[in-house]
PDB file of N, CA and C in Angstrom:
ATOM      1  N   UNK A   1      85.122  96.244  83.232  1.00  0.00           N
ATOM      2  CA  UNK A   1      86.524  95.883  83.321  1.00  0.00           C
ATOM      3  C   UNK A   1      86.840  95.448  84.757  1.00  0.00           C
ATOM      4  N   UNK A   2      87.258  94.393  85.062  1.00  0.00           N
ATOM      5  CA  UNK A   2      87.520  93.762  86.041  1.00  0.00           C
ATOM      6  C   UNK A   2      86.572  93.447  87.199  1.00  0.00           C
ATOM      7  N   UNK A   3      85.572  93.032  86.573  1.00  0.00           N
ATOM      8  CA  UNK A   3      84.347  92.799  87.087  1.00  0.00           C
ATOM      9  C   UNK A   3      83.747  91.135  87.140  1.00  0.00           C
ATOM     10  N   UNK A   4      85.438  90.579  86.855  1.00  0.00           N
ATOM     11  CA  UNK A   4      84.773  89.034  86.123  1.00  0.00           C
ATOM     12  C   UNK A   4      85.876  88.286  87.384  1.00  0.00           C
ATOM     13  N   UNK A   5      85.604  86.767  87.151  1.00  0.00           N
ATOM     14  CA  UNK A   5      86.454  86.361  87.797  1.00  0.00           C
ATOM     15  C   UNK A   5      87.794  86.435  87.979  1.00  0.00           C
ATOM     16  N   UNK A   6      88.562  86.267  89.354  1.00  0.00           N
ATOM     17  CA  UNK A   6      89.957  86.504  89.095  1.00  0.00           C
ATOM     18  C   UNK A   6      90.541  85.580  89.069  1.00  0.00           C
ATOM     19  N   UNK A   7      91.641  85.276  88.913  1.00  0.00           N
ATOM     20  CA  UNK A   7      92.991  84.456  89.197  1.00  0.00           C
ATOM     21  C   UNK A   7      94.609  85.082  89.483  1.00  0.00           C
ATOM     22  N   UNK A   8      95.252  83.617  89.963  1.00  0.00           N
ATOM     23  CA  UNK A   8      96.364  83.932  90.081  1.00  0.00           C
ATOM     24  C   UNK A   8      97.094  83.320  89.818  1.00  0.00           C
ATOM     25  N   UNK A   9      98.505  83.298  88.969  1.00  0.00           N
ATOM     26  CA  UNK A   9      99.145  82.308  88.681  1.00  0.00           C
ATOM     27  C   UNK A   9     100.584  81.599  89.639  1.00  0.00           C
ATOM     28  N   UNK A  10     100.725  80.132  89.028  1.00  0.00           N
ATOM     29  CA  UNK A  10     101.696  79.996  90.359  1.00  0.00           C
ATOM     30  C   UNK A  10     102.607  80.881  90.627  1.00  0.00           C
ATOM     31  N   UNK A  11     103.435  81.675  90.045  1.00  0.00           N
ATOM     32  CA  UNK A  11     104.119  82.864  89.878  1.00  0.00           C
ATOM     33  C   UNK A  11     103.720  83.914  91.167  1.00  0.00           C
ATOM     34  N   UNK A  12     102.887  84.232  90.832  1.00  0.00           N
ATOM     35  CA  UNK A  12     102.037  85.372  92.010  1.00  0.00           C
ATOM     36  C   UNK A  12     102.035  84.052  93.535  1.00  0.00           C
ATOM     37  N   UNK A  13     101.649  82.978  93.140  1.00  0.00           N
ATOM     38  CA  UNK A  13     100.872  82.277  94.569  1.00  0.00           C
ATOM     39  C   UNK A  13     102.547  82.071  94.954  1.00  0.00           C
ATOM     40  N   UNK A  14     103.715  81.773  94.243  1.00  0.00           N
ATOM     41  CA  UNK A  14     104.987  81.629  95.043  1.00  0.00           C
ATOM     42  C   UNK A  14     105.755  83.031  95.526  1.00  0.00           C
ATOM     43  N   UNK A  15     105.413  83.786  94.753  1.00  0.00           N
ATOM     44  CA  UNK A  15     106.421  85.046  95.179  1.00  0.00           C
ATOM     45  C   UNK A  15     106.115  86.153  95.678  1.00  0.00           C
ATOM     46  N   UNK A  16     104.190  86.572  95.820  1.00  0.00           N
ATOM     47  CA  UNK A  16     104.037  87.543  96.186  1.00  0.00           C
ATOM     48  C   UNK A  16     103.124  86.661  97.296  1.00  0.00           C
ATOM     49  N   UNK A  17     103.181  87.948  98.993  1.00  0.00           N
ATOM     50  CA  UNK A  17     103.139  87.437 100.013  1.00  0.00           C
ATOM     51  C   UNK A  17     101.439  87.148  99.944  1.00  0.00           C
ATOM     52  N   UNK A  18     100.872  86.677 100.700  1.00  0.00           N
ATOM     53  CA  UNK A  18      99.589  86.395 100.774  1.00  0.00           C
ATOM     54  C   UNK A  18      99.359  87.486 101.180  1.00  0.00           C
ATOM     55  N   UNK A  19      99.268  88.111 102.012  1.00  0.00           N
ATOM     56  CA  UNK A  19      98.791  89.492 102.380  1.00  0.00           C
ATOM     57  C   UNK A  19      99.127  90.514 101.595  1.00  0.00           C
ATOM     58  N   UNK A  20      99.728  90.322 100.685  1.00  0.00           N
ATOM     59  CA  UNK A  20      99.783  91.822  99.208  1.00  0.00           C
ATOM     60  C   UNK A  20      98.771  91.229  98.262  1.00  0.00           C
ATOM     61  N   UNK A  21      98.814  89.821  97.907  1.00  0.00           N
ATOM     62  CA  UNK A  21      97.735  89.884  97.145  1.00  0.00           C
ATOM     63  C   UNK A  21      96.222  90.188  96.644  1.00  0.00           C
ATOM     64  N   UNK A  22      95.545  90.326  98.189  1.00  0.00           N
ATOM     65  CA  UNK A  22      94.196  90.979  97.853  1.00  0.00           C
ATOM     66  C   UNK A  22      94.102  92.227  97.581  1.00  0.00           C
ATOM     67  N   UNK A  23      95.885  93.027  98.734  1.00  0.00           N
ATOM     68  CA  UNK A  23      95.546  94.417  98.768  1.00  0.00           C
ATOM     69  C   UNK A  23      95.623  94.685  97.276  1.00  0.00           C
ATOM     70  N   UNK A  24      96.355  94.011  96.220  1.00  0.00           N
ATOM     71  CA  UNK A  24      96.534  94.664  94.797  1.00  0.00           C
ATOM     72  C   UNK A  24      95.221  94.475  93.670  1.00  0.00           C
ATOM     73  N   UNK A  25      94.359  93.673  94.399  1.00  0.00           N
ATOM     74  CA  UNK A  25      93.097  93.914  93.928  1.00  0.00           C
ATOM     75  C   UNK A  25      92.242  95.343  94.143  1.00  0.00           C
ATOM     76  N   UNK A  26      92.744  94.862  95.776  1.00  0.00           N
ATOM     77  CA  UNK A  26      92.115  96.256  95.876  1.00  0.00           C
ATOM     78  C   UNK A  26      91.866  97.423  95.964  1.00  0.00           C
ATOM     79  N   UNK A  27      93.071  97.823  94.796  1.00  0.00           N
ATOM     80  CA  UNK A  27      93.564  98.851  94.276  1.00  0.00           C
ATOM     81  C   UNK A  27      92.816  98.707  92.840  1.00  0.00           C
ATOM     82  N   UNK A  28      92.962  97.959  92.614  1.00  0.00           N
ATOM     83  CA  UNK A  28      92.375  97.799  90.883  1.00  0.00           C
ATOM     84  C   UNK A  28      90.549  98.053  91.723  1.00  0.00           C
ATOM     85  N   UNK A  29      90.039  97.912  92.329  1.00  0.00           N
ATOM     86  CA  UNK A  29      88.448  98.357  92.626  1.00  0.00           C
ATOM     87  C   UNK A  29      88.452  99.685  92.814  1.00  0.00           C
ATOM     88  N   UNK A  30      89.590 100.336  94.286  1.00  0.00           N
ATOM     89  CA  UNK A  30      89.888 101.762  93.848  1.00  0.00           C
ATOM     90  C   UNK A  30      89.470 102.616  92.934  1.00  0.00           C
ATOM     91  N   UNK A  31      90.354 101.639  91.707  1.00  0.00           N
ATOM     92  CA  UNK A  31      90.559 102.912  91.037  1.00  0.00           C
ATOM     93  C   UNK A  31      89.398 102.579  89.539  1.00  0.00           C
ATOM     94  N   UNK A  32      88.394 101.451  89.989  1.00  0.00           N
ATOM     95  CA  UNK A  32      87.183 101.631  89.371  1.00  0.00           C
ATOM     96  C   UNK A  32      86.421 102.253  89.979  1.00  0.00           C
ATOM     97  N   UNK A  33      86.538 102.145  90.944  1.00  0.00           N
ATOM     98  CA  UNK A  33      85.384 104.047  91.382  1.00  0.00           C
ATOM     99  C   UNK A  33      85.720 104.606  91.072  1.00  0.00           C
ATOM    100  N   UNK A  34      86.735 105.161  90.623  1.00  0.00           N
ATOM    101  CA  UNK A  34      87.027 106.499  90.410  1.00  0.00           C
ATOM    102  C   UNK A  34      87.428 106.693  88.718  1.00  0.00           C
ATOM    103  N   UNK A  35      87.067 105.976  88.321  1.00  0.00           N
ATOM    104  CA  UNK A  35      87.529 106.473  86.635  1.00  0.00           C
ATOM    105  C   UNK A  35      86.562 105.415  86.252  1.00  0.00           C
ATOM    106  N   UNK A  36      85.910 106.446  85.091  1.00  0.00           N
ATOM    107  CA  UNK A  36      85.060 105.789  84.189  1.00  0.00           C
ATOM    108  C   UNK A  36      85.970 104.770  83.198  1.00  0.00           C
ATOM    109  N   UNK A  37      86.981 105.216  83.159  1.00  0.00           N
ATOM    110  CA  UNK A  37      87.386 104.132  82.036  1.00  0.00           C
ATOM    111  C   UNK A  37      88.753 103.894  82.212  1.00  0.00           C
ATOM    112  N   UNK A  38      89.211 102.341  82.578  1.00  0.00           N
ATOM    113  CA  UNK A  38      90.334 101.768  82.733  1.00  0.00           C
ATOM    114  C   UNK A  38      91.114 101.361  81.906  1.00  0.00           C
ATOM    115  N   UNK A  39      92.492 100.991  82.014  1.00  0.00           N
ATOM    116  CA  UNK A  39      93.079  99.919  81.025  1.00  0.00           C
ATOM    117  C   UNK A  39      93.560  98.503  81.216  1.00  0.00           C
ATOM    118  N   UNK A  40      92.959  97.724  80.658  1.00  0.00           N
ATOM    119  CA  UNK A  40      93.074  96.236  80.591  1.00  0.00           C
ATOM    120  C   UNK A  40      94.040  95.381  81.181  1.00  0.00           C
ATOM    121  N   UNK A  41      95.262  96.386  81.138  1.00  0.00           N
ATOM    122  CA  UNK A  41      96.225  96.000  81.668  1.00  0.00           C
ATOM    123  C   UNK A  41      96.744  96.855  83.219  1.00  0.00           C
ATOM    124  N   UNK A  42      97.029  95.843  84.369  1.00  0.00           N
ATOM    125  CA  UNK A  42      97.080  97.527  85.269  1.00  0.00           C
ATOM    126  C   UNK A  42      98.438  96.719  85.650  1.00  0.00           C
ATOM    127  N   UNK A  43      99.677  97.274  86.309  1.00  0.00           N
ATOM    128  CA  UNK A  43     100.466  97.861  86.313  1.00  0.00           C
ATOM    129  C   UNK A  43     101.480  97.736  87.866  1.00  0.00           C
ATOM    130  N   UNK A  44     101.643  96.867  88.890  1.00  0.00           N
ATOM    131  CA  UNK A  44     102.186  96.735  89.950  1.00  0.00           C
ATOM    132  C   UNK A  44     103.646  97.111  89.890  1.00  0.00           C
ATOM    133  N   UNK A  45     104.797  97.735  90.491  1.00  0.00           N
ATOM    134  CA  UNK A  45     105.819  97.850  91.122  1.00  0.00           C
ATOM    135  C   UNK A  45     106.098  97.561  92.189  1.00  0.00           C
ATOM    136  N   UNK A  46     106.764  96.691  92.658  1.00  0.00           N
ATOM    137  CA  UNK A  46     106.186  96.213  93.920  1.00  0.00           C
ATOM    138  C   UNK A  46     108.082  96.209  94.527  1.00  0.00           C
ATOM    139  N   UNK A  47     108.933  97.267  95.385  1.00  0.00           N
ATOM    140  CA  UNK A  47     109.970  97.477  95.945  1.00  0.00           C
ATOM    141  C   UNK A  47     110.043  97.093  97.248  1.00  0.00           C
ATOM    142  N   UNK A  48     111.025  96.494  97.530  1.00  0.00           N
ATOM    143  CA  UNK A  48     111.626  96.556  99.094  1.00  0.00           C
ATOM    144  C   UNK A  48     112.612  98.129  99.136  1.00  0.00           C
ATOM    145  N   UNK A  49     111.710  98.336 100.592  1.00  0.00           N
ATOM    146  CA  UNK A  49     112.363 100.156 100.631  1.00  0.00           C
ATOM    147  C   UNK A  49     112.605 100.090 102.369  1.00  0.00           C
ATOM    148  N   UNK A  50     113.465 101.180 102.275  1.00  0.00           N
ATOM    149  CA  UNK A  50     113.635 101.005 103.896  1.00  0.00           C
ATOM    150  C   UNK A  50     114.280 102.892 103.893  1.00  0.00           C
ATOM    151  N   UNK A  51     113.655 103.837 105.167  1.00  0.00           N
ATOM    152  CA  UNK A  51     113.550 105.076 105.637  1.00  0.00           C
ATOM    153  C   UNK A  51     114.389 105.492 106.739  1.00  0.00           C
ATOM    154  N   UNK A  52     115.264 105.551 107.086  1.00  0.00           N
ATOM    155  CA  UNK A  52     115.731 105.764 108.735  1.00  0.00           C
ATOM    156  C   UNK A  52     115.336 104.390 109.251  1.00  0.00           C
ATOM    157  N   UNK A  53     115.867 103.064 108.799  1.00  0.00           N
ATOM    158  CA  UNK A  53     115.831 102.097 109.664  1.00  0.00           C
ATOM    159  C   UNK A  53     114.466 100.503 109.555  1.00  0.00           C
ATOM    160  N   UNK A  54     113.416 101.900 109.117  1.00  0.00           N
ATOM    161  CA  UNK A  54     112.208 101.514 108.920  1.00  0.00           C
ATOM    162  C   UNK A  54     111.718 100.854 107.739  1.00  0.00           C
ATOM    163  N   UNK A  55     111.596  99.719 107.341  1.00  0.00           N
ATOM    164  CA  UNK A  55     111.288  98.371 106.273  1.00  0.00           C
ATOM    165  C   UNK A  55     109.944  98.535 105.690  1.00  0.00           C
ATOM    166  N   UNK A  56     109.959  98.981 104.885  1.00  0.00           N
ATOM    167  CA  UNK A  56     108.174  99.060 104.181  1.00  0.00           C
ATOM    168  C   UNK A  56     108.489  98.709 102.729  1.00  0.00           C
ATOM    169  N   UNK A  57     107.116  97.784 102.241  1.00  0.00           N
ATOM    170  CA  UNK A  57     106.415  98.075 101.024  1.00  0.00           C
ATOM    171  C   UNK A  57     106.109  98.821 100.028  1.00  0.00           C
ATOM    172  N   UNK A  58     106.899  99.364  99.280  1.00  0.00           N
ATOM    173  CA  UNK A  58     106.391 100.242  98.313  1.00  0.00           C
ATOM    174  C   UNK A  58     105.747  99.686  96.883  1.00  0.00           C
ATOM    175  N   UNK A  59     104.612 100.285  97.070  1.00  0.00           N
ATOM    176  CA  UNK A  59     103.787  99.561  95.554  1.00  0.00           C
ATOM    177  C   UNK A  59     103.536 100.804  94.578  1.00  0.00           C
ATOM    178  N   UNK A  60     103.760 100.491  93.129  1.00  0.00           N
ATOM    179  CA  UNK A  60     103.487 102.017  92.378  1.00  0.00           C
ATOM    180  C   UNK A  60     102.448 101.238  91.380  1.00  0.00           C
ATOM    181  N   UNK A  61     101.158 101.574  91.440  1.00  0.00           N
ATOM    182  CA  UNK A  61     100.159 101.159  90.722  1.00  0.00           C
ATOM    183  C   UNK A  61     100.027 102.354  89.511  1.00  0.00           C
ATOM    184  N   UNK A  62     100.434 101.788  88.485  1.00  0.00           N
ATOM    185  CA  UNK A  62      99.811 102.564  87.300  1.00  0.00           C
ATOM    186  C   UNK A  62      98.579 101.614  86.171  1.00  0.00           C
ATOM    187  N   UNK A  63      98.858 102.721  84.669  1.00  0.00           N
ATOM    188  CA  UNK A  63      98.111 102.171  83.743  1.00  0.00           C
ATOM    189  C   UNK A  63      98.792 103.055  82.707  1.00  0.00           C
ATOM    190  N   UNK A  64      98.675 102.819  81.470  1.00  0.00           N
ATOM    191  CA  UNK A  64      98.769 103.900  80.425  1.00  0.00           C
ATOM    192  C   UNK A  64      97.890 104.829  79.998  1.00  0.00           C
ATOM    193  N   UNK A  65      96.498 103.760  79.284  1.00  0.00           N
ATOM    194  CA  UNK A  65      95.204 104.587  78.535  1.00  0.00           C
ATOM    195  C   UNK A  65      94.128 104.121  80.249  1.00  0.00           C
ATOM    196  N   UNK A  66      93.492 105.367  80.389  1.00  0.00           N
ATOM    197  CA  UNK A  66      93.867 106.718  80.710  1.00  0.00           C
ATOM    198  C   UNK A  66      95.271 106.398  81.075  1.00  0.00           C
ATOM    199  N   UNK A  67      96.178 107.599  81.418  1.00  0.00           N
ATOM    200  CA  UNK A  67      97.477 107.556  81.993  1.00  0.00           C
ATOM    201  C   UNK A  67      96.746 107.885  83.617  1.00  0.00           C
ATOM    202  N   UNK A  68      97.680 106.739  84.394  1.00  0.00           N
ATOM    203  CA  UNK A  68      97.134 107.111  85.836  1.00  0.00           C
ATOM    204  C   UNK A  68      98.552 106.243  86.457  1.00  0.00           C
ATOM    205  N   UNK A  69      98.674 106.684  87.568  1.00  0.00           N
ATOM    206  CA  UNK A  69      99.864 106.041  88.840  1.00  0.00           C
ATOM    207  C   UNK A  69     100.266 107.082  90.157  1.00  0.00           C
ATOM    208  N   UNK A  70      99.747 105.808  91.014  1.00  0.00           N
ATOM    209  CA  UNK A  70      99.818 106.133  92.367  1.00  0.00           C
ATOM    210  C   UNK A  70     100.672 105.317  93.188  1.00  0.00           C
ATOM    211  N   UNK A  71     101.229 105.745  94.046  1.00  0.00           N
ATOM    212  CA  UNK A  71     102.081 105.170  95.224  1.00  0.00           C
ATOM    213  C   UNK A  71     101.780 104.726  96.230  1.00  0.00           C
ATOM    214  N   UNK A  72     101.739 103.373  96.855  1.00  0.00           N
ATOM    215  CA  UNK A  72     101.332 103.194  98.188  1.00  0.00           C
ATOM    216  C   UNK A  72     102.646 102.571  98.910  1.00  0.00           C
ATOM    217  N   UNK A  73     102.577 102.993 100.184  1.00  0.00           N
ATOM    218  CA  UNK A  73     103.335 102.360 101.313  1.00  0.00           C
ATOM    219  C   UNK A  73     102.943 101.426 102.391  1.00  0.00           C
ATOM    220  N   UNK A  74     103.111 100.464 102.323  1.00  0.00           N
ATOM    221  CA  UNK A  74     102.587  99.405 103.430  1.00  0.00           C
ATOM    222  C   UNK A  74     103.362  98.439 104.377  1.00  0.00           C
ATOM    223  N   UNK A  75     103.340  98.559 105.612  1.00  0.00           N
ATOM    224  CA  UNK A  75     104.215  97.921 105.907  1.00  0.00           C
ATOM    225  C   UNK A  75     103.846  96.297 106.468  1.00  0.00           C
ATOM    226  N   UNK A  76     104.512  95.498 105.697  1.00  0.00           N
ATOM    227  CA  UNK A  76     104.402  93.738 104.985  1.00  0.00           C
ATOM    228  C   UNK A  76     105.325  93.237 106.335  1.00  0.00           C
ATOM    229  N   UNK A  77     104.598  91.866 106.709  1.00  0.00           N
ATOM    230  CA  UNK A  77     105.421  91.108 106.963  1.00  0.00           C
ATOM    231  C   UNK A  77     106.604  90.568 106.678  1.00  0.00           C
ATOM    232  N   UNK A  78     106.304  90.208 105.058  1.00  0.00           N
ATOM    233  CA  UNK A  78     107.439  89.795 103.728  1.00  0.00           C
ATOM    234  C   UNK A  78     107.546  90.664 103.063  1.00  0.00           C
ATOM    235  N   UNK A  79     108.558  91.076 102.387  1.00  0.00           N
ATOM    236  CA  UNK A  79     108.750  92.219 101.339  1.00  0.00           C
ATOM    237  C   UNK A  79     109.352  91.722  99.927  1.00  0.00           C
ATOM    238  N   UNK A  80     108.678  92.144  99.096  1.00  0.00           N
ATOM    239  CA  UNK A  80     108.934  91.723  97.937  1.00  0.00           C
ATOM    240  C   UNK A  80     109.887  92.973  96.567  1.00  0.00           C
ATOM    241  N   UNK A  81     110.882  92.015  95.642  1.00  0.00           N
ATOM    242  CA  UNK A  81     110.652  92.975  95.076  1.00  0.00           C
ATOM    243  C   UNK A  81     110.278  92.553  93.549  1.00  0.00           C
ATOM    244  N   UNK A  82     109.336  92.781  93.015  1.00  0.00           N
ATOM    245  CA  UNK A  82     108.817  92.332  91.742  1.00  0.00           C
ATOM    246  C   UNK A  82     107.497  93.120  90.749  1.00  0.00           C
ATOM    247  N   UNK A  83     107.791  93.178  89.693  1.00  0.00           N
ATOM    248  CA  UNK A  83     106.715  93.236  88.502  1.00  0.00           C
ATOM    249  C   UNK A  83     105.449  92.517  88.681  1.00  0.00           C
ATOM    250  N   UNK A  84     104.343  92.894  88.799  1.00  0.00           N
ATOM    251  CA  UNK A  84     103.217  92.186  88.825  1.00  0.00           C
ATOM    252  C   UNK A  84     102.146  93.215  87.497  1.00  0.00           C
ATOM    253  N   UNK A  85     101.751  92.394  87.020  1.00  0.00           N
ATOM    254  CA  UNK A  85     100.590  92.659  86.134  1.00  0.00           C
ATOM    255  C   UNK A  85      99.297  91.808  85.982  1.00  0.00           C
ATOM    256  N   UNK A  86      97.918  92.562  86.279  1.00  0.00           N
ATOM    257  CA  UNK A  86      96.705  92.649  86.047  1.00  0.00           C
ATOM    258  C   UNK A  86      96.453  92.518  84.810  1.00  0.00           C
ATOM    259  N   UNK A  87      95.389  91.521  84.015  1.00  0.00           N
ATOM    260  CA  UNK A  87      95.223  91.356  82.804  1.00  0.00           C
ATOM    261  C   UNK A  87      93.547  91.190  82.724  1.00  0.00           C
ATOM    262  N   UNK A  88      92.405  92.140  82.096  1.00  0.00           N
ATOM    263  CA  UNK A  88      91.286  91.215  82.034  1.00  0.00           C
ATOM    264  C   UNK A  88      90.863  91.207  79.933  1.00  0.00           C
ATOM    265  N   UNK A  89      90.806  90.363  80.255  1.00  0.00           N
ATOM    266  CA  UNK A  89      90.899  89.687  78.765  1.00  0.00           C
ATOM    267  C   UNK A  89      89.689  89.888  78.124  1.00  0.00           C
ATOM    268  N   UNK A  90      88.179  90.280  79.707  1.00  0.00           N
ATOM    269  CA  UNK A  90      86.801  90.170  79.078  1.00  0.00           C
ATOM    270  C   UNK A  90      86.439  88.747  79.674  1.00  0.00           C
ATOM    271  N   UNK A  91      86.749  88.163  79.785  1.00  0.00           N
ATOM    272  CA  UNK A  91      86.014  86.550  80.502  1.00  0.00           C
ATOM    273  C   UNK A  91      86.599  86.627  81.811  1.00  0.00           C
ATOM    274  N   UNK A  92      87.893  86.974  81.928  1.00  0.00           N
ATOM    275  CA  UNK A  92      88.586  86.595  83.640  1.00  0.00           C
ATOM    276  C   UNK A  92      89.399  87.500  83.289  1.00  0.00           C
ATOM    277  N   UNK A  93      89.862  87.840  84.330  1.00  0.00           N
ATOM    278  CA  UNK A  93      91.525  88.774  85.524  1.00  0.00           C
ATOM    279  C   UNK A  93      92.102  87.727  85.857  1.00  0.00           C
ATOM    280  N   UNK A  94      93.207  88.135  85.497  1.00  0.00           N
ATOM    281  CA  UNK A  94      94.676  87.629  85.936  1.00  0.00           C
ATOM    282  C   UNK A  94      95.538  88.535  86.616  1.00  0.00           C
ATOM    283  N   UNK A  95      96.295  87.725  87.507  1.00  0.00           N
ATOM    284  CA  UNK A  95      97.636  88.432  87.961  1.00  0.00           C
ATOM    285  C   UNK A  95      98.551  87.559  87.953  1.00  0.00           C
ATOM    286  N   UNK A  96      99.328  88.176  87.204  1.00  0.00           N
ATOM    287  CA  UNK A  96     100.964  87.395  86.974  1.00  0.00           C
ATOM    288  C   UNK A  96     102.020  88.235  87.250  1.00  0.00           C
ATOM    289  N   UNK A  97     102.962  87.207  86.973  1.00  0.00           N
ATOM    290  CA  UNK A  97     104.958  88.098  87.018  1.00  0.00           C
ATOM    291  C   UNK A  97     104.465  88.581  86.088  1.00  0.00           C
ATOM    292  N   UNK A  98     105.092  89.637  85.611  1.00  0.00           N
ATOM    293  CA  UNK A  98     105.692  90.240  84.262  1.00  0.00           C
ATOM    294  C   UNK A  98     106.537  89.213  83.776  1.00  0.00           C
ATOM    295  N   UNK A  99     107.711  88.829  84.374  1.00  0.00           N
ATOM    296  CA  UNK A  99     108.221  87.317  83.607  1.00  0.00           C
ATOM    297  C   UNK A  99     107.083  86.356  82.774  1.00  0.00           C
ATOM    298  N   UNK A 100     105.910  86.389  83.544  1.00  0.00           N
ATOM    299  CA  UNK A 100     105.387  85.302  83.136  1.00  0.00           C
ATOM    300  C   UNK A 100     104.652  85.120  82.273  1.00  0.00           C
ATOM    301  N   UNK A 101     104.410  87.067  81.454  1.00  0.00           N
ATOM    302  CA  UNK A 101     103.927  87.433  80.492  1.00  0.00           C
ATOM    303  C   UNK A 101     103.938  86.942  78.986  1.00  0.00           C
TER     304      UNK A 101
END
């Protein structure tokens, strides 16, 4: 599972920053080390958040089957706020909007 080629659609290449996009791959490799068995579909939240002043990235990576979701904080040049979903079909990975689903 997600071991095949990737892509991205214009969706992702207009709205999410160039520098979030590899990191959300490389979360989906993550979390193939660590679990024998994934789901097909993985799962981005991707918030503009701000702490006492301070502007960060919040990404909530889940899945359903297994049930799994984790939180990361990063702080982005650009901040986004949008749905992104991981798709591998078995031939290729995708990442799209959720709109674009």
């Amino acid at each position: 599972m997600f071991d095949n080629d990737r892509y991205i659609t214009r969706g992702i290449q207009q709205q999410i920053p160039l520098e979030l996009q590899p990191l959300l791959w490389n979360y989906i490799d993550a979390l193939k080390k660590q679990c024998k068995e994934m789901d097909y579909l993985q799962v981005f939240e991707l918030t503009a958040d701000r702490a006492d002043d301070i502007f960060f990235q919040k990404i909530e990576h889940s899945q359903e089957v297994p049930a799994y979701s984790k939180t990361y904080i990063v702080f982005a040049k650009e901040m986004v706020s949008a749905k992104v979903f991981a798709i591998d079909d078995g031939d290729h990975s995708t990442m799209l909007l959720a709109e674009e689903y």
